[in-house]
PDB file of N, CA and C in Angstrom:
ATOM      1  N   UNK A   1     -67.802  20.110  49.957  1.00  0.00           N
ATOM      2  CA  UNK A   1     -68.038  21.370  49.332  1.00  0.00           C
ATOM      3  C   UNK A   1     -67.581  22.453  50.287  1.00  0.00           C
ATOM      4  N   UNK A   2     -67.145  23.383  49.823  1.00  0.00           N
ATOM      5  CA  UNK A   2     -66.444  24.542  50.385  1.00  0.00           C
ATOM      6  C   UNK A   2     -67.306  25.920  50.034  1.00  0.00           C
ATOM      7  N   UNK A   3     -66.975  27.240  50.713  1.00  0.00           N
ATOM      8  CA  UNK A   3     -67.800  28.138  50.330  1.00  0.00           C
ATOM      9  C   UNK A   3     -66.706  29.438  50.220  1.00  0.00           C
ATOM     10  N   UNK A   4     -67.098  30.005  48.943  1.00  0.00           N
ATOM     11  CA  UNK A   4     -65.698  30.775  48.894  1.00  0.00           C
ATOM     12  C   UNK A   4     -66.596  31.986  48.374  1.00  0.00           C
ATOM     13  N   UNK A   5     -66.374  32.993  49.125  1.00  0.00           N
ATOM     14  CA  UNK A   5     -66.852  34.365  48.414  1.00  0.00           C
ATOM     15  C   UNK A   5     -65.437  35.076  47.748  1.00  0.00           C
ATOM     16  N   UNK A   6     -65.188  35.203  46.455  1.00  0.00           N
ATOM     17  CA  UNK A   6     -64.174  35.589  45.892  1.00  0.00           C
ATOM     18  C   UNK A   6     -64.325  36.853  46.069  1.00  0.00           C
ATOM     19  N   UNK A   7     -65.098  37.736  46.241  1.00  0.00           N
ATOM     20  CA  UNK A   7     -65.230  39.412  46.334  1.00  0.00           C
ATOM     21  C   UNK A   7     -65.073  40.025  47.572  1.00  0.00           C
ATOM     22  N   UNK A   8     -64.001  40.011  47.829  1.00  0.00           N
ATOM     23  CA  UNK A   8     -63.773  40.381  49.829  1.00  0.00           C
ATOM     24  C   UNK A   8     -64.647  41.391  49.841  1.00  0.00           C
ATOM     25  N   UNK A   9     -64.615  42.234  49.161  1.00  0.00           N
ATOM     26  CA  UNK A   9     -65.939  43.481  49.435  1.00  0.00           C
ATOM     27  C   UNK A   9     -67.268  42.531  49.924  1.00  0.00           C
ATOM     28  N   UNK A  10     -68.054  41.810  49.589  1.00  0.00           N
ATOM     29  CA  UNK A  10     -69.243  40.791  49.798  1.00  0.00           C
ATOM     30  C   UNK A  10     -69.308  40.554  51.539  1.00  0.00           C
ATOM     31  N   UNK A  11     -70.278  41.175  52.090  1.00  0.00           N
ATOM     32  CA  UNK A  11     -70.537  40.903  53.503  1.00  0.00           C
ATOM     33  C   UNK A  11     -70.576  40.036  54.122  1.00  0.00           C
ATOM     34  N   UNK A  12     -71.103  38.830  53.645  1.00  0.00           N
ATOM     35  CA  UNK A  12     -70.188  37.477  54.113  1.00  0.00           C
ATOM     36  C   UNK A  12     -69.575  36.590  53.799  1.00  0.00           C
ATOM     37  N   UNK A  13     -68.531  37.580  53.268  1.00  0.00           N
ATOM     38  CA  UNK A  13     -66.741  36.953  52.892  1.00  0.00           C
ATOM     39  C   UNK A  13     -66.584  36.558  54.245  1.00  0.00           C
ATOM     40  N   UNK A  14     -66.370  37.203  55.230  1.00  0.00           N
ATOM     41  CA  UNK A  14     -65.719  37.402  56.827  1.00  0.00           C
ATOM     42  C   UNK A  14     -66.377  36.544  57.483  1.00  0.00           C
ATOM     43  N   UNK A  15     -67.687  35.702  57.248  1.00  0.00           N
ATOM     44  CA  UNK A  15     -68.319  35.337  57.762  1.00  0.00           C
ATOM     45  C   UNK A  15     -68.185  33.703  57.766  1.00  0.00           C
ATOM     46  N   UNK A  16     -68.273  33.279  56.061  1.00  0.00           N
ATOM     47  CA  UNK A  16     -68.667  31.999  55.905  1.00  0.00           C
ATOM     48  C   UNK A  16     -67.439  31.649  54.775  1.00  0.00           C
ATOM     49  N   UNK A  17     -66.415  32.809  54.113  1.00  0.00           N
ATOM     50  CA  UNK A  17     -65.289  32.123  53.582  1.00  0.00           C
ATOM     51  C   UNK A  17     -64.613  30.617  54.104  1.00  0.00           C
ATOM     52  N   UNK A  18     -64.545  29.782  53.385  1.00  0.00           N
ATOM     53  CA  UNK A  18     -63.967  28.451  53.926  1.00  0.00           C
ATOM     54  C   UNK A  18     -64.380  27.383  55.004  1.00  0.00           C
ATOM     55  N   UNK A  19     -66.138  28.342  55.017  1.00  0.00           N
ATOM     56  CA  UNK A  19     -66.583  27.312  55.843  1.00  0.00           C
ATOM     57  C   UNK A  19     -66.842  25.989  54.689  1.00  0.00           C
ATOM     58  N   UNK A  20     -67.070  24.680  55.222  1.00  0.00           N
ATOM     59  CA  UNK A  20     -67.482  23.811  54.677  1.00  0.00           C
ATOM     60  C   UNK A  20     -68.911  23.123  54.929  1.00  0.00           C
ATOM     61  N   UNK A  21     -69.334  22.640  54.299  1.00  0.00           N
ATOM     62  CA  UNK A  21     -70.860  21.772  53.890  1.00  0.00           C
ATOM     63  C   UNK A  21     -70.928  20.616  53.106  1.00  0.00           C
ATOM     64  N   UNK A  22     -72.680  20.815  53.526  1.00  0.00           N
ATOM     65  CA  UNK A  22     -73.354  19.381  52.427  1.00  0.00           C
ATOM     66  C   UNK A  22     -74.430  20.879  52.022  1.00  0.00           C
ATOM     67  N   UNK A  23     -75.006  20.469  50.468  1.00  0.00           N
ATOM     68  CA  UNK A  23     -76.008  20.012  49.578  1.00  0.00           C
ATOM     69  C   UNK A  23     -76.830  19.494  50.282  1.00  0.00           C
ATOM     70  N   UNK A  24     -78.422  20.510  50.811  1.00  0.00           N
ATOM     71  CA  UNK A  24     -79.169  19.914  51.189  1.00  0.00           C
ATOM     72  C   UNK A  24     -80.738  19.915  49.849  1.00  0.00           C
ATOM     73  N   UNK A  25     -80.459  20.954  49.130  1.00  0.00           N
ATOM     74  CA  UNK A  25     -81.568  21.607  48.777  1.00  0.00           C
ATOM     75  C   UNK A  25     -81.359  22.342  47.296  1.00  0.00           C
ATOM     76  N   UNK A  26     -81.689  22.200  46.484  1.00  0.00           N
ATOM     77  CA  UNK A  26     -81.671  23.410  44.955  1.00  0.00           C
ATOM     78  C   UNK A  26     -83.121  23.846  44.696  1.00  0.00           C
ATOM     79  N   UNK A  27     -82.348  25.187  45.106  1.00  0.00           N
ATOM     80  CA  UNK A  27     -83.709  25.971  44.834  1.00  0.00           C
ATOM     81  C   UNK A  27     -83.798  26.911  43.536  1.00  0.00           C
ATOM     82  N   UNK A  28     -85.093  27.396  42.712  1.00  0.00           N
ATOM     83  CA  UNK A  28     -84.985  27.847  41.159  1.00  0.00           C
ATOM     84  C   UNK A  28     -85.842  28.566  41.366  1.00  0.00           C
ATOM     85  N   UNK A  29     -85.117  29.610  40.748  1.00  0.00           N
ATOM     86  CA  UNK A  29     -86.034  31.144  40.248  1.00  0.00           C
ATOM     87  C   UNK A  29     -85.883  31.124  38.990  1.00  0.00           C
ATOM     88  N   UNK A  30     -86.090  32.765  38.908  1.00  0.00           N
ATOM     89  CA  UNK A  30     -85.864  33.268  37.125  1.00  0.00           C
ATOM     90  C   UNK A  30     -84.931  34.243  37.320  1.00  0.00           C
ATOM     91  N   UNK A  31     -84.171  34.323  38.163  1.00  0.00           N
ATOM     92  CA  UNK A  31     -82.849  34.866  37.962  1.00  0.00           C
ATOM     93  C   UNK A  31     -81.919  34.626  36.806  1.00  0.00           C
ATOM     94  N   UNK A  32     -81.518  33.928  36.262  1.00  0.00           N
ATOM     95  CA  UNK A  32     -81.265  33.487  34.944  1.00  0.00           C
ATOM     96  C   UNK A  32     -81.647  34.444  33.485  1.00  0.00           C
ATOM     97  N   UNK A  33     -83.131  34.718  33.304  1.00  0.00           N
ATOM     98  CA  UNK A  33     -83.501  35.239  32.628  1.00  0.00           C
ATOM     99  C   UNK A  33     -83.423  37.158  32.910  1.00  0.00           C
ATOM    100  N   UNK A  34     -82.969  37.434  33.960  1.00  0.00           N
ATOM    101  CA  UNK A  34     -82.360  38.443  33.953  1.00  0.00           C
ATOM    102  C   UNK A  34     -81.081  38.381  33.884  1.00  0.00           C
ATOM    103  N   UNK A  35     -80.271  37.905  34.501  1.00  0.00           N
ATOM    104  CA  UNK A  35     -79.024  38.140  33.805  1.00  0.00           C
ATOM    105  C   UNK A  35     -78.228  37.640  32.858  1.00  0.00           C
ATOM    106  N   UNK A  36     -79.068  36.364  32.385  1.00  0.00           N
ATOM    107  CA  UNK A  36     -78.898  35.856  30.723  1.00  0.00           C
ATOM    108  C   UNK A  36     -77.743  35.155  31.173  1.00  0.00           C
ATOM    109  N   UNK A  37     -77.809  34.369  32.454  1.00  0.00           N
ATOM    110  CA  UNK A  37     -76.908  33.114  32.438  1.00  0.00           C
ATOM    111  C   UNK A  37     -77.679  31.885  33.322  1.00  0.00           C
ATOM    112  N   UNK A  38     -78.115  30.705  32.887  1.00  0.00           N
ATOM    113  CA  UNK A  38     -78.667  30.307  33.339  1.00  0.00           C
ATOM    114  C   UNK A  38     -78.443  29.874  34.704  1.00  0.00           C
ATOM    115  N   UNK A  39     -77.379  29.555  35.164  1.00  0.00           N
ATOM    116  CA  UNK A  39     -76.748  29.476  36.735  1.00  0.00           C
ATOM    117  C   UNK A  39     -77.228  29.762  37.479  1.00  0.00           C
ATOM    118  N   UNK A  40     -77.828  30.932  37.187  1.00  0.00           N
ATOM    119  CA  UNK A  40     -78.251  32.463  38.157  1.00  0.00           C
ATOM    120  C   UNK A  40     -79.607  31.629  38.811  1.00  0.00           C
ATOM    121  N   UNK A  41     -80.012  31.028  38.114  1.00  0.00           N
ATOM    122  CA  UNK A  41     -81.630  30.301  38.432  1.00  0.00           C
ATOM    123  C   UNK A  41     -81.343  29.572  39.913  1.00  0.00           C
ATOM    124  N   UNK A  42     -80.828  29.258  40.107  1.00  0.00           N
ATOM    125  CA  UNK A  42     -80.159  28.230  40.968  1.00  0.00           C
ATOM    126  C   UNK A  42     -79.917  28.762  41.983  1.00  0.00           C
ATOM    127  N   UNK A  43     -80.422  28.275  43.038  1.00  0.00           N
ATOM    128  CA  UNK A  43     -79.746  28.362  44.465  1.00  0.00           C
ATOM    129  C   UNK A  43     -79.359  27.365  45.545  1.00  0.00           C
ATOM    130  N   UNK A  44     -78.198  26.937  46.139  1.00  0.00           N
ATOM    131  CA  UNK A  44     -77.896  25.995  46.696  1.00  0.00           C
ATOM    132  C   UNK A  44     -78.332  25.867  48.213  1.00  0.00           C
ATOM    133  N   UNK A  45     -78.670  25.322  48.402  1.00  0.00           N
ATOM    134  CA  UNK A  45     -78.706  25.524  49.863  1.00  0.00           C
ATOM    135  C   UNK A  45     -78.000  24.426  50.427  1.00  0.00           C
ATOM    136  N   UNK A  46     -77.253  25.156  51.462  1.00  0.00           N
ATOM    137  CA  UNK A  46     -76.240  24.006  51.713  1.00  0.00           C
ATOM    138  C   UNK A  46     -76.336  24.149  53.489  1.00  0.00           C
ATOM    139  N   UNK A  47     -75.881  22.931  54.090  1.00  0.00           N
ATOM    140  CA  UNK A  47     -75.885  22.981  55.716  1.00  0.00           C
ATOM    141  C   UNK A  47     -74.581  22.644  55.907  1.00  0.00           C
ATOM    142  N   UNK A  48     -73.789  23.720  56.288  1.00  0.00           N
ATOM    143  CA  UNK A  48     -72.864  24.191  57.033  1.00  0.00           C
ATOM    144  C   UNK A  48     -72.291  23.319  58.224  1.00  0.00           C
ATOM    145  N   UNK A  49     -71.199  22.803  58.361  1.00  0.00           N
ATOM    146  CA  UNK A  49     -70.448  21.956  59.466  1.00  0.00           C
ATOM    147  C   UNK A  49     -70.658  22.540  60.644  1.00  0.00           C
ATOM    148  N   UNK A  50     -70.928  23.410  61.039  1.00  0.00           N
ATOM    149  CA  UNK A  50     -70.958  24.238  62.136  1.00  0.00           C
ATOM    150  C   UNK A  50     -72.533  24.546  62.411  1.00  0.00           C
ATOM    151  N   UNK A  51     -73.640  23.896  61.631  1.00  0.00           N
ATOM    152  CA  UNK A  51     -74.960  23.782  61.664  1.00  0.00           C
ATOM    153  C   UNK A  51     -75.576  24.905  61.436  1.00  0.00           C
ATOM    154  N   UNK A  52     -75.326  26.035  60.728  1.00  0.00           N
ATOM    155  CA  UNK A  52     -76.036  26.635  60.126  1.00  0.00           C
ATOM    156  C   UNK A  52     -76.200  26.388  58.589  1.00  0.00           C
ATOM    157  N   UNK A  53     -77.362  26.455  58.401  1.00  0.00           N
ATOM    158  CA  UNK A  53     -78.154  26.674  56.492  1.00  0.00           C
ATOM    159  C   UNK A  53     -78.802  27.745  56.171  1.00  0.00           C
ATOM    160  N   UNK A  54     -77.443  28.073  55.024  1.00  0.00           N
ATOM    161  CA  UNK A  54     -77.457  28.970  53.811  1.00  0.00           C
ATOM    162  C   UNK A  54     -78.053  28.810  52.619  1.00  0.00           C
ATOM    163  N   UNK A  55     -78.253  29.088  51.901  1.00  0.00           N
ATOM    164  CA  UNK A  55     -78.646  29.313  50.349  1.00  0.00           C
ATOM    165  C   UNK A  55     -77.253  30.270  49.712  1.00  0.00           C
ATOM    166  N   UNK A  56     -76.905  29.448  48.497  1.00  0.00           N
ATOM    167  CA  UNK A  56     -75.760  30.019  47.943  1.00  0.00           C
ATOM    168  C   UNK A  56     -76.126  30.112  46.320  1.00  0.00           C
ATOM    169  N   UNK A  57     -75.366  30.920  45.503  1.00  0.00           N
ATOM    170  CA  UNK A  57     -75.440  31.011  44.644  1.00  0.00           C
ATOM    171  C   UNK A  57     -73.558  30.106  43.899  1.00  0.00           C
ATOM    172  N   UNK A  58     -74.128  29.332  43.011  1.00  0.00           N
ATOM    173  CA  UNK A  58     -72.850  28.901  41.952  1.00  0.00           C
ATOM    174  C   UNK A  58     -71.618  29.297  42.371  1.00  0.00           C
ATOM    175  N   UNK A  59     -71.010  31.069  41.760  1.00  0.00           N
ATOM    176  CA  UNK A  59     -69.995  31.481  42.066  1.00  0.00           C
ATOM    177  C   UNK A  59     -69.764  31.381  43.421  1.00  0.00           C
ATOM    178  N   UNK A  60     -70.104  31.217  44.223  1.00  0.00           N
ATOM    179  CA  UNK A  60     -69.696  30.893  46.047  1.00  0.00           C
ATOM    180  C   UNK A  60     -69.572  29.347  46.125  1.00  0.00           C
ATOM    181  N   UNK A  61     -69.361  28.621  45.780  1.00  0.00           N
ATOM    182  CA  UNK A  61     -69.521  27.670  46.104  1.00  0.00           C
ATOM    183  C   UNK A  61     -67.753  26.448  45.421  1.00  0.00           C
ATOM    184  N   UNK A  62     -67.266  25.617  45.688  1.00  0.00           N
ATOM    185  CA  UNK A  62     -66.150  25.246  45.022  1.00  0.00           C
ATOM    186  C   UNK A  62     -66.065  23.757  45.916  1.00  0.00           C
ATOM    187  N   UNK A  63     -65.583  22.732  45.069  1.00  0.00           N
ATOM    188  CA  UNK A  63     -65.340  21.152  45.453  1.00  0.00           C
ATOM    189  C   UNK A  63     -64.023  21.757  47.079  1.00  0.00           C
ATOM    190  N   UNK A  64     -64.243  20.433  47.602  1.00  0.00           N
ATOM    191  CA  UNK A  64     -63.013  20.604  48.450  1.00  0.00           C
ATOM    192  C   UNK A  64     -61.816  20.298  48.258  1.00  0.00           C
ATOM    193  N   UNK A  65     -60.796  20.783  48.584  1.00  0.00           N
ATOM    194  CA  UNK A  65     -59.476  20.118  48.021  1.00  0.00           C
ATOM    195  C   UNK A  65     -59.031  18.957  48.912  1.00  0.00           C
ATOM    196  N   UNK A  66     -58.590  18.478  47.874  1.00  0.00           N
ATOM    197  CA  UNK A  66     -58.265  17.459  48.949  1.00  0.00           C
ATOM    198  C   UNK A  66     -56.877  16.817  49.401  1.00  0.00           C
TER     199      UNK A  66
END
């Protein structure tokens, strides 16, 4: 898994663009029910090759190429 912030404006584009990970964790709110997509509920938390763990949302997130 790869981590891609598509919105270079987004503060950590510069940071964690193209870092890679594992899937440690899915975490659920009600984010979803505000913005009326269920995705939104969801948060990934992923541990980072370089040993830091994030929490990501869906749109940040993309398979690796291979």
């Amino acid at each position: 898994m790869s981590v891609d912030f598509p919105d270079e404006s987004d503060p950590d584009n510069a940071e964690y663009h193209d870092e890679h990970g594992t899937f440690i964790d899915v975490l659920q709110d009600d984010a979803g029910a505000v913005t009326g997509d269920d995705r939104d509920s969801q948060l990934f938390r992923v541990e980072l090759d370089v040993g830091e763990t994030i929490d990501l949302c869906w749109r940040d997130l993309r398979p690796l190429i291979e």
